[in-house]
N, C-alpha and C. Protein backbone atom coordinates (compact mmCIF):
# COMPACT_ATOMS: atom_id res chain seq x y z
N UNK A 1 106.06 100.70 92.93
CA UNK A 1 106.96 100.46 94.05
C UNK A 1 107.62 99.08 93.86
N UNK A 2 109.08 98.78 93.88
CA UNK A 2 109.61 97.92 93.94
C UNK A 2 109.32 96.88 94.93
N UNK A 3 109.57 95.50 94.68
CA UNK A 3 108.98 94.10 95.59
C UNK A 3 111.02 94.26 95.85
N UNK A 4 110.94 94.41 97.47
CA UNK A 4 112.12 94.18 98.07
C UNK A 4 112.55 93.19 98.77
N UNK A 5 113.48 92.48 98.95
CA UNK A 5 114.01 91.34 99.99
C UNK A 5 115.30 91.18 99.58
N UNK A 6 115.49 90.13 100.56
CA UNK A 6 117.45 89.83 100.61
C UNK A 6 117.74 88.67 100.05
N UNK A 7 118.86 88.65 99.80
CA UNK A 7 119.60 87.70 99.22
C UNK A 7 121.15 87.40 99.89
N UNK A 8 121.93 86.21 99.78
CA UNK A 8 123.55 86.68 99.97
C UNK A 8 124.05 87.37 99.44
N UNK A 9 124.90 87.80 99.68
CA UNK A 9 125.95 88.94 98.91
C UNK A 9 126.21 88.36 97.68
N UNK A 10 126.99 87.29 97.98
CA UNK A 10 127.53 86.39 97.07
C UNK A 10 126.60 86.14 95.77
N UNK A 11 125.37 85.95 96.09
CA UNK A 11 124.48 85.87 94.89
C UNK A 11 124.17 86.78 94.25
N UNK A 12 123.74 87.94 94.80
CA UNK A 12 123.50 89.60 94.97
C UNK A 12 124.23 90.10 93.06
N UNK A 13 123.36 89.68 92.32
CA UNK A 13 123.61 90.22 90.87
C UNK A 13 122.44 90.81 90.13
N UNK A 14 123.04 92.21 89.92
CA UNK A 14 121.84 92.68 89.05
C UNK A 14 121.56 91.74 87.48
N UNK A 15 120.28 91.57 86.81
CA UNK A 15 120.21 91.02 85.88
C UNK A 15 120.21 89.63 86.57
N UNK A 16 120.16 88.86 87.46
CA UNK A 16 120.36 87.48 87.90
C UNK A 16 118.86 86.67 87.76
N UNK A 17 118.75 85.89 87.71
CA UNK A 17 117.01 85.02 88.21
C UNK A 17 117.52 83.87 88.85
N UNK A 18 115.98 84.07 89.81
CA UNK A 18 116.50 82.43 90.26
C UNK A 18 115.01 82.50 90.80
N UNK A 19 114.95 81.77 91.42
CA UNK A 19 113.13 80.78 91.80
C UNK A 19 113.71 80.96 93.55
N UNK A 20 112.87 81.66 93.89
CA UNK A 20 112.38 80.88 95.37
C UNK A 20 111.29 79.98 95.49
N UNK A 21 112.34 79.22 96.82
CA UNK A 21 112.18 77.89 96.84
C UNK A 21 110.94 78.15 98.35
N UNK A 22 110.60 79.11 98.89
CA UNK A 22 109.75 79.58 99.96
C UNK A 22 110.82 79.53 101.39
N UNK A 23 110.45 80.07 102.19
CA UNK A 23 110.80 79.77 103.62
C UNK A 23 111.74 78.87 104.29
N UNK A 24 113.20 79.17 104.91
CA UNK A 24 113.81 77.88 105.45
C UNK A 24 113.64 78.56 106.73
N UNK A 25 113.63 76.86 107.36
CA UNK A 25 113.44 76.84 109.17
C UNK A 25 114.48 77.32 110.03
N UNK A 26 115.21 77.73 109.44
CA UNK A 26 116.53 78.15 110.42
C UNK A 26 116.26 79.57 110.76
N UNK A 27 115.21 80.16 110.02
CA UNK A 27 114.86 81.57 109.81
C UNK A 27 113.85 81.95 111.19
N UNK A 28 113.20 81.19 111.24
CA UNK A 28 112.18 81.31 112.00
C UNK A 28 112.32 82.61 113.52
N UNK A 29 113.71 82.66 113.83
CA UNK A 29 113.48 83.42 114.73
C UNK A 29 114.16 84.81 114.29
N UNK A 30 114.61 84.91 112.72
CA UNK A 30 115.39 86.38 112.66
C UNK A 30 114.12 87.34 112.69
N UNK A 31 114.72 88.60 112.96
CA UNK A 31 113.78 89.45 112.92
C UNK A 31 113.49 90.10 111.35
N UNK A 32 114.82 89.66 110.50
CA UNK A 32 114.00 90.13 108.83
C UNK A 32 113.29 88.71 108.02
N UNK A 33 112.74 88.05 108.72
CA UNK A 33 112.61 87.05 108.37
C UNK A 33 111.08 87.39 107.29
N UNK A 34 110.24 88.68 107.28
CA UNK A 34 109.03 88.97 106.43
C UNK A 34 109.40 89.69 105.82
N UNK A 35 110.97 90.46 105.15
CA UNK A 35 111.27 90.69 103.96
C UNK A 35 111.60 89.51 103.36
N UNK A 36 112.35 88.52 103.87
CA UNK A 36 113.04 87.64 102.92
C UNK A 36 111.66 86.43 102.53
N UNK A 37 110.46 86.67 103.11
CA UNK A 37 109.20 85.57 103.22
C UNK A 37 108.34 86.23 102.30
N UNK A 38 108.78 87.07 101.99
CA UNK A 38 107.56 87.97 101.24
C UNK A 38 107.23 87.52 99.62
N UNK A 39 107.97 86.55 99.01
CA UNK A 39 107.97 86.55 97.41
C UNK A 39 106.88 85.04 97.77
N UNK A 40 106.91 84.97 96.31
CA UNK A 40 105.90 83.43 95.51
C UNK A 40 106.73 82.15 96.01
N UNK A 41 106.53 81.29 96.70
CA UNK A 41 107.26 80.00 96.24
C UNK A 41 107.06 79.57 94.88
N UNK A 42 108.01 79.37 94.44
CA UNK A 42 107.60 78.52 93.17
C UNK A 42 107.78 79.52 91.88
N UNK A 43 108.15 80.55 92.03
CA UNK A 43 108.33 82.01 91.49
C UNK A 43 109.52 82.19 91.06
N UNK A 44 109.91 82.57 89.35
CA UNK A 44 110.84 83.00 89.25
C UNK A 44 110.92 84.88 89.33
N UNK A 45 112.01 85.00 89.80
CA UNK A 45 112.12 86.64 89.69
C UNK A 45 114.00 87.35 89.28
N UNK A 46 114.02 88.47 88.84
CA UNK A 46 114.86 88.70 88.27
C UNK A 46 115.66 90.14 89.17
N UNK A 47 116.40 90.06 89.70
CA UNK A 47 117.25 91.39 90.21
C UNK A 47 116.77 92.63 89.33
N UNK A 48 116.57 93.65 89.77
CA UNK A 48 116.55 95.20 88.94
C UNK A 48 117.21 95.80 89.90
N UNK A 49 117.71 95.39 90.84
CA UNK A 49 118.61 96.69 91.66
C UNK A 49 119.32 95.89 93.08
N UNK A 50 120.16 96.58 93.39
CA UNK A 50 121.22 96.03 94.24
C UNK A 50 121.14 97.57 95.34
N UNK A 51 120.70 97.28 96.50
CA UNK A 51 121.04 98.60 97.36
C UNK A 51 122.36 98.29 98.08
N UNK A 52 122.62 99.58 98.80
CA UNK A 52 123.99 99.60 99.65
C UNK A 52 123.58 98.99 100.58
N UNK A 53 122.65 98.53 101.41
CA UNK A 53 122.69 98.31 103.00
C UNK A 53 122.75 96.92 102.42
N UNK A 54 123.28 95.91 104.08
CA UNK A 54 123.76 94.64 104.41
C UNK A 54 123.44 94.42 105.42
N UNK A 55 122.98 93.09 105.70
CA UNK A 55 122.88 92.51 106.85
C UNK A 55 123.17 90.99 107.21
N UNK A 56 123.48 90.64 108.75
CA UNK A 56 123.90 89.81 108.83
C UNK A 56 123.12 89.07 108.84
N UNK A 57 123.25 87.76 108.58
CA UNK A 57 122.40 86.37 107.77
C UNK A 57 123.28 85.06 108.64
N UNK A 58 122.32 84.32 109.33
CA UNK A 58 123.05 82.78 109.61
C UNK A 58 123.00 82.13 108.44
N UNK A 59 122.13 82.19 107.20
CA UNK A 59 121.88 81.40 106.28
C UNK A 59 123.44 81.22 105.37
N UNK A 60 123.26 82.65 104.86
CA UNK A 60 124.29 83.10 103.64
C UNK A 60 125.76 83.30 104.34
N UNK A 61 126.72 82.64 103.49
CA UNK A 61 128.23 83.56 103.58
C UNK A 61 128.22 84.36 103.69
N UNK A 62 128.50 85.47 104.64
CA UNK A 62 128.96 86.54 104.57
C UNK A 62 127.33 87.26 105.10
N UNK A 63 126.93 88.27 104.48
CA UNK A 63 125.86 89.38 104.55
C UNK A 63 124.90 88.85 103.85
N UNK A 64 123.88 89.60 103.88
CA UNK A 64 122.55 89.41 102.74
C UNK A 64 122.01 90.75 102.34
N UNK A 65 122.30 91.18 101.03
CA UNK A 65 122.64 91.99 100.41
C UNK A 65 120.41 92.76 100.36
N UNK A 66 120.39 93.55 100.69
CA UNK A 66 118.88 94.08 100.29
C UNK A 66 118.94 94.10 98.33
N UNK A 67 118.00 93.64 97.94
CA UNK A 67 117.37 93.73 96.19
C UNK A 67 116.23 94.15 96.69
N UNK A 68 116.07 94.57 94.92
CA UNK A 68 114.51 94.95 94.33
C UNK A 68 114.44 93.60 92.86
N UNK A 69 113.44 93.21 93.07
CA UNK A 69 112.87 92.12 92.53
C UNK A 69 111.64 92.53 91.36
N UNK A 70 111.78 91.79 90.69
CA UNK A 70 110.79 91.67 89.71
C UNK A 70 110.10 90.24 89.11
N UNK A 71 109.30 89.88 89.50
CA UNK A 71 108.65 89.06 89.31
C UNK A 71 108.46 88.40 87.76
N UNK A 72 109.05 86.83 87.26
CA UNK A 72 109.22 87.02 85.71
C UNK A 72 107.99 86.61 85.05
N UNK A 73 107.69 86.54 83.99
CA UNK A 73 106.77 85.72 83.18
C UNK A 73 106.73 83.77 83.38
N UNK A 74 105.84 83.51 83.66
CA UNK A 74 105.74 82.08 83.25
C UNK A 74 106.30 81.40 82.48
N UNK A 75 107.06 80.55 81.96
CA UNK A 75 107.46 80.54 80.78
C UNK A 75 107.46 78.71 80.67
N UNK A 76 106.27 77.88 79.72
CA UNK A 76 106.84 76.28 79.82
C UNK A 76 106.06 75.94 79.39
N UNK A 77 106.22 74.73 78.81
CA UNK A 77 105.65 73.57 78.22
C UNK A 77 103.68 73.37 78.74
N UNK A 78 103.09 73.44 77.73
CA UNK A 78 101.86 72.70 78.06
C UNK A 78 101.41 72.13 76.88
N UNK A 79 100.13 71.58 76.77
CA UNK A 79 99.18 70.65 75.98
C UNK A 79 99.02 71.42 74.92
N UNK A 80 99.15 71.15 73.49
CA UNK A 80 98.72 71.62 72.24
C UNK A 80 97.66 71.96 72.27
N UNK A 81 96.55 71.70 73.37
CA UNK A 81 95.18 71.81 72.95
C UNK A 81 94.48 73.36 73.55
N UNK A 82 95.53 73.83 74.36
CA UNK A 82 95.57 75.29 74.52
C UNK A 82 95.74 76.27 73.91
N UNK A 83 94.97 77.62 73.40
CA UNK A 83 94.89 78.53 72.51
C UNK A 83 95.33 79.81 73.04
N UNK A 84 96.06 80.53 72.49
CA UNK A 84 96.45 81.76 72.68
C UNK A 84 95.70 82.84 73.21
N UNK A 85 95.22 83.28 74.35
CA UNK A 85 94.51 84.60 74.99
C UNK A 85 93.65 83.56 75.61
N UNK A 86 93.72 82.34 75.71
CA UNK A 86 92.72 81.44 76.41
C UNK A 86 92.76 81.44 78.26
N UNK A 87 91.77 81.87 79.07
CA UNK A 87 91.98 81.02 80.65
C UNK A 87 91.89 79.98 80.59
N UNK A 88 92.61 79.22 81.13
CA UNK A 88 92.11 77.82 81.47
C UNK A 88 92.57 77.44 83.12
N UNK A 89 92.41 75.87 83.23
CA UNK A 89 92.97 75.77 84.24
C UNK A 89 94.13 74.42 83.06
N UNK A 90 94.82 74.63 83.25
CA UNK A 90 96.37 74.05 82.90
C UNK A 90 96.72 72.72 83.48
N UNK A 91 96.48 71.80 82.77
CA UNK A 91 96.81 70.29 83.21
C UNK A 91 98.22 69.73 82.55
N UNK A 92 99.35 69.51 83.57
CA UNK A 92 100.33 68.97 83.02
C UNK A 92 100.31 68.00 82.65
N UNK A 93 101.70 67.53 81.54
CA UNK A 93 101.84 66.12 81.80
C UNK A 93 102.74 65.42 82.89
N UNK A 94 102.87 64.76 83.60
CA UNK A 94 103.95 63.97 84.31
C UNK A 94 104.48 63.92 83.50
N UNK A 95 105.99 64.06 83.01
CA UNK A 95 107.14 63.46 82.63
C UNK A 95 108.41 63.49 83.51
N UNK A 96 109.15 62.18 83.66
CA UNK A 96 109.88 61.79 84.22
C UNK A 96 111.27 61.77 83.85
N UNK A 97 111.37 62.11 82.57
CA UNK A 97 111.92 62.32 81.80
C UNK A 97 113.18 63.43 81.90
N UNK A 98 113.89 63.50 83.21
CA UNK A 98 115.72 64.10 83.96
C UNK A 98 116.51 64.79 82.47
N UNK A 99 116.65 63.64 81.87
CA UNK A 99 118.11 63.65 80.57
C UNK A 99 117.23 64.61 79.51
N UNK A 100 115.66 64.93 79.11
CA UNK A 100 115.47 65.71 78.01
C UNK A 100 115.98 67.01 78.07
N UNK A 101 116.22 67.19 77.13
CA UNK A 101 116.19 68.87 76.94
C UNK A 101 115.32 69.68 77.20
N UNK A 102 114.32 69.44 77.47
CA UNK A 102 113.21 70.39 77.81
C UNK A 102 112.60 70.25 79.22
N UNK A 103 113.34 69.64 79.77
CA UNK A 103 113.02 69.11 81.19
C UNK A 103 112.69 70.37 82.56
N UNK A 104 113.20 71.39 82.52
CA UNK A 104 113.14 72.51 83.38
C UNK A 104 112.56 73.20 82.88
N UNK A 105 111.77 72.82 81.28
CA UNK A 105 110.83 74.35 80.55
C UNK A 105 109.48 73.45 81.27
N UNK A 106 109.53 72.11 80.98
CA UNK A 106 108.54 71.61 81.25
C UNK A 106 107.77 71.32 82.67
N UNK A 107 108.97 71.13 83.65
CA UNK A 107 108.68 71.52 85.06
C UNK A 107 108.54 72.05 86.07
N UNK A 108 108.60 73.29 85.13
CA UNK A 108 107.79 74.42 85.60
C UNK A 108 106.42 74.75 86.45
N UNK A 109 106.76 75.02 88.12
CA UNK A 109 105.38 74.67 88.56
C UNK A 109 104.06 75.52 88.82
N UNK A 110 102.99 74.22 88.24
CA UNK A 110 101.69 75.35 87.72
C UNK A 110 100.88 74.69 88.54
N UNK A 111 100.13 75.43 89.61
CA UNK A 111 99.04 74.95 90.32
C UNK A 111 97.81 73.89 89.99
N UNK A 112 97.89 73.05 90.21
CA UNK A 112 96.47 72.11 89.74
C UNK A 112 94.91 72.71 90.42
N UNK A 113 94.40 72.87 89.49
CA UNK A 113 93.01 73.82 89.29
C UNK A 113 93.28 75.07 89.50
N UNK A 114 94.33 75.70 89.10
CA UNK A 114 93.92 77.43 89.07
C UNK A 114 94.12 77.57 87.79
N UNK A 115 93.22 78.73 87.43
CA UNK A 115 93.10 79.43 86.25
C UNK A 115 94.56 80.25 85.60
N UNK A 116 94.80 80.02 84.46
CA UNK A 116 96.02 80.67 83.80
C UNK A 116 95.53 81.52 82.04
N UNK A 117 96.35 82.11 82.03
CA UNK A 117 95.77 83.11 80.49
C UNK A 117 97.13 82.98 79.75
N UNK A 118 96.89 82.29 78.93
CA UNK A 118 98.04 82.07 78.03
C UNK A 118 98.19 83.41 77.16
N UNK A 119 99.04 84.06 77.53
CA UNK A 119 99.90 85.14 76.91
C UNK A 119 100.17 84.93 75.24
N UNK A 120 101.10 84.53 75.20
CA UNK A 120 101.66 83.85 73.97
C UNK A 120 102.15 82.20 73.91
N UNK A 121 101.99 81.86 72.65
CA UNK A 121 102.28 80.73 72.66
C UNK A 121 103.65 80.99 71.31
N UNK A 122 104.86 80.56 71.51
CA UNK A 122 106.47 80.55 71.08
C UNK A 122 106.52 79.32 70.46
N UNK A 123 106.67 78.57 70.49
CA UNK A 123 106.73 77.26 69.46
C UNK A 123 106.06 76.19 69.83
N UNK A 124 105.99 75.26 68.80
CA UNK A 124 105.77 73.69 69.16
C UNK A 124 106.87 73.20 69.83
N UNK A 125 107.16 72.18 70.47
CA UNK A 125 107.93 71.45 70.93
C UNK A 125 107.89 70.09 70.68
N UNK A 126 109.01 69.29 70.11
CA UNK A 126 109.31 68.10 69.82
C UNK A 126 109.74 67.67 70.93
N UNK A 127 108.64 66.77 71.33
CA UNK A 127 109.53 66.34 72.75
C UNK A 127 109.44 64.76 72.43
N UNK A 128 110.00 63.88 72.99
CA UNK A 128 111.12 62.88 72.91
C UNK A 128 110.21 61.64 74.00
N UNK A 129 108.88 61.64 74.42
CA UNK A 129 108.29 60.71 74.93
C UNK A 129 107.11 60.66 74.22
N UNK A 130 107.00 61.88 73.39
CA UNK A 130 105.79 61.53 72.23
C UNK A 130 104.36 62.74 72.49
N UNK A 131 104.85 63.50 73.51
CA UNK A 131 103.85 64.06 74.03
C UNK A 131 103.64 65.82 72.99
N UNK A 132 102.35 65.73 72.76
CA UNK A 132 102.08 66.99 71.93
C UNK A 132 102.37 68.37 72.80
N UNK A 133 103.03 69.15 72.57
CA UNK A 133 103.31 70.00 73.67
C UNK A 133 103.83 71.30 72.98
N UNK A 134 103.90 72.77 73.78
CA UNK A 134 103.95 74.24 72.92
C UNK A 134 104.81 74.70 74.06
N UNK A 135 105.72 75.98 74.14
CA UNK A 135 106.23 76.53 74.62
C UNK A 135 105.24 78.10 74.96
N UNK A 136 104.58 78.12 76.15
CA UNK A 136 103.66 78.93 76.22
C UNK A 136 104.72 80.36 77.35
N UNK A 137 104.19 81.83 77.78
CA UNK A 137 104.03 82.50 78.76
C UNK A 137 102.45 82.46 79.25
N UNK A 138 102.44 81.84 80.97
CA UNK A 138 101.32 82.20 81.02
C UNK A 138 101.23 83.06 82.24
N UNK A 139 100.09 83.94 82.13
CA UNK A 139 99.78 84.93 83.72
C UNK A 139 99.24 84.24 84.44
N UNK A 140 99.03 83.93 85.43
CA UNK A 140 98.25 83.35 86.73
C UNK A 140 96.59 84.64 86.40
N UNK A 141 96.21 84.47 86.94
CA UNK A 141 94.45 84.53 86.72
C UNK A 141 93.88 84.92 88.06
């Protein structure tokens, strides 16, 4: 069964991703306010479908289009010292570091003390403050 909720129209693209950001307060009194509450904060997810129905939204321009959602893979930077098919619990590094290139693989947000299973690990990463670091997918645990 598809994970459903709304979006604006305007955004409303099959094939699209984007991260919810959790819950805004302006919401608090609509009545679809536990479709659109229903995903991960902190979660990226990807459009698989666009339905016909619309509704009106104080948030969004215009309507807020009903989707079906799919929840994506993890995808970012951690510690070399993590092994492939491993749980762990996943310790970042702080980097402060805006201007790198790897700045949005790397700040990617991962709960401090929960368990993660590194899927695959995709490359090393040369990163630019000196820090040993891999381009991992991981599952939550």
């Amino acid at each position: 069964m598809p994970l459903v909720t709304l979006i604006g129209e305007k955004l409303a693209e099959k094939g699209k991703e984007f991260v919810y950001i959790g819950p805004n307060k302006e919401c608090k009194n609509c009545k679809l306010k536990t479709v659109c509450f229903n995903l991960k904060p902190g979660k990226k997810y990807k459009i698989t479908n666009i339905r016909d129905k619309k509704h009106n939204c104080n948030i969004h321009e215009g309507t807020a289009s009903v989707i079906e959602v799919q929840e994506q893979p993890i995808i970012t930077c951690i510690d070399k010292k993590y092994d492939e098919n491993s749980n762990s619990k996943i310790e970042k590094n702080n980097c402060g570091s805006i201007g790198c290139m790897y700045h949005d693989l790397c700040s990617v947000n991962i709960e401090k003390g929960k368990k993660y299973k590194i899927i695959k690990i995709f490359e090393e990463i040369e990163c630019p403050m000196g820090y040993k670091i891999q381009k991992v997918e991981l599952k939550e645990k």
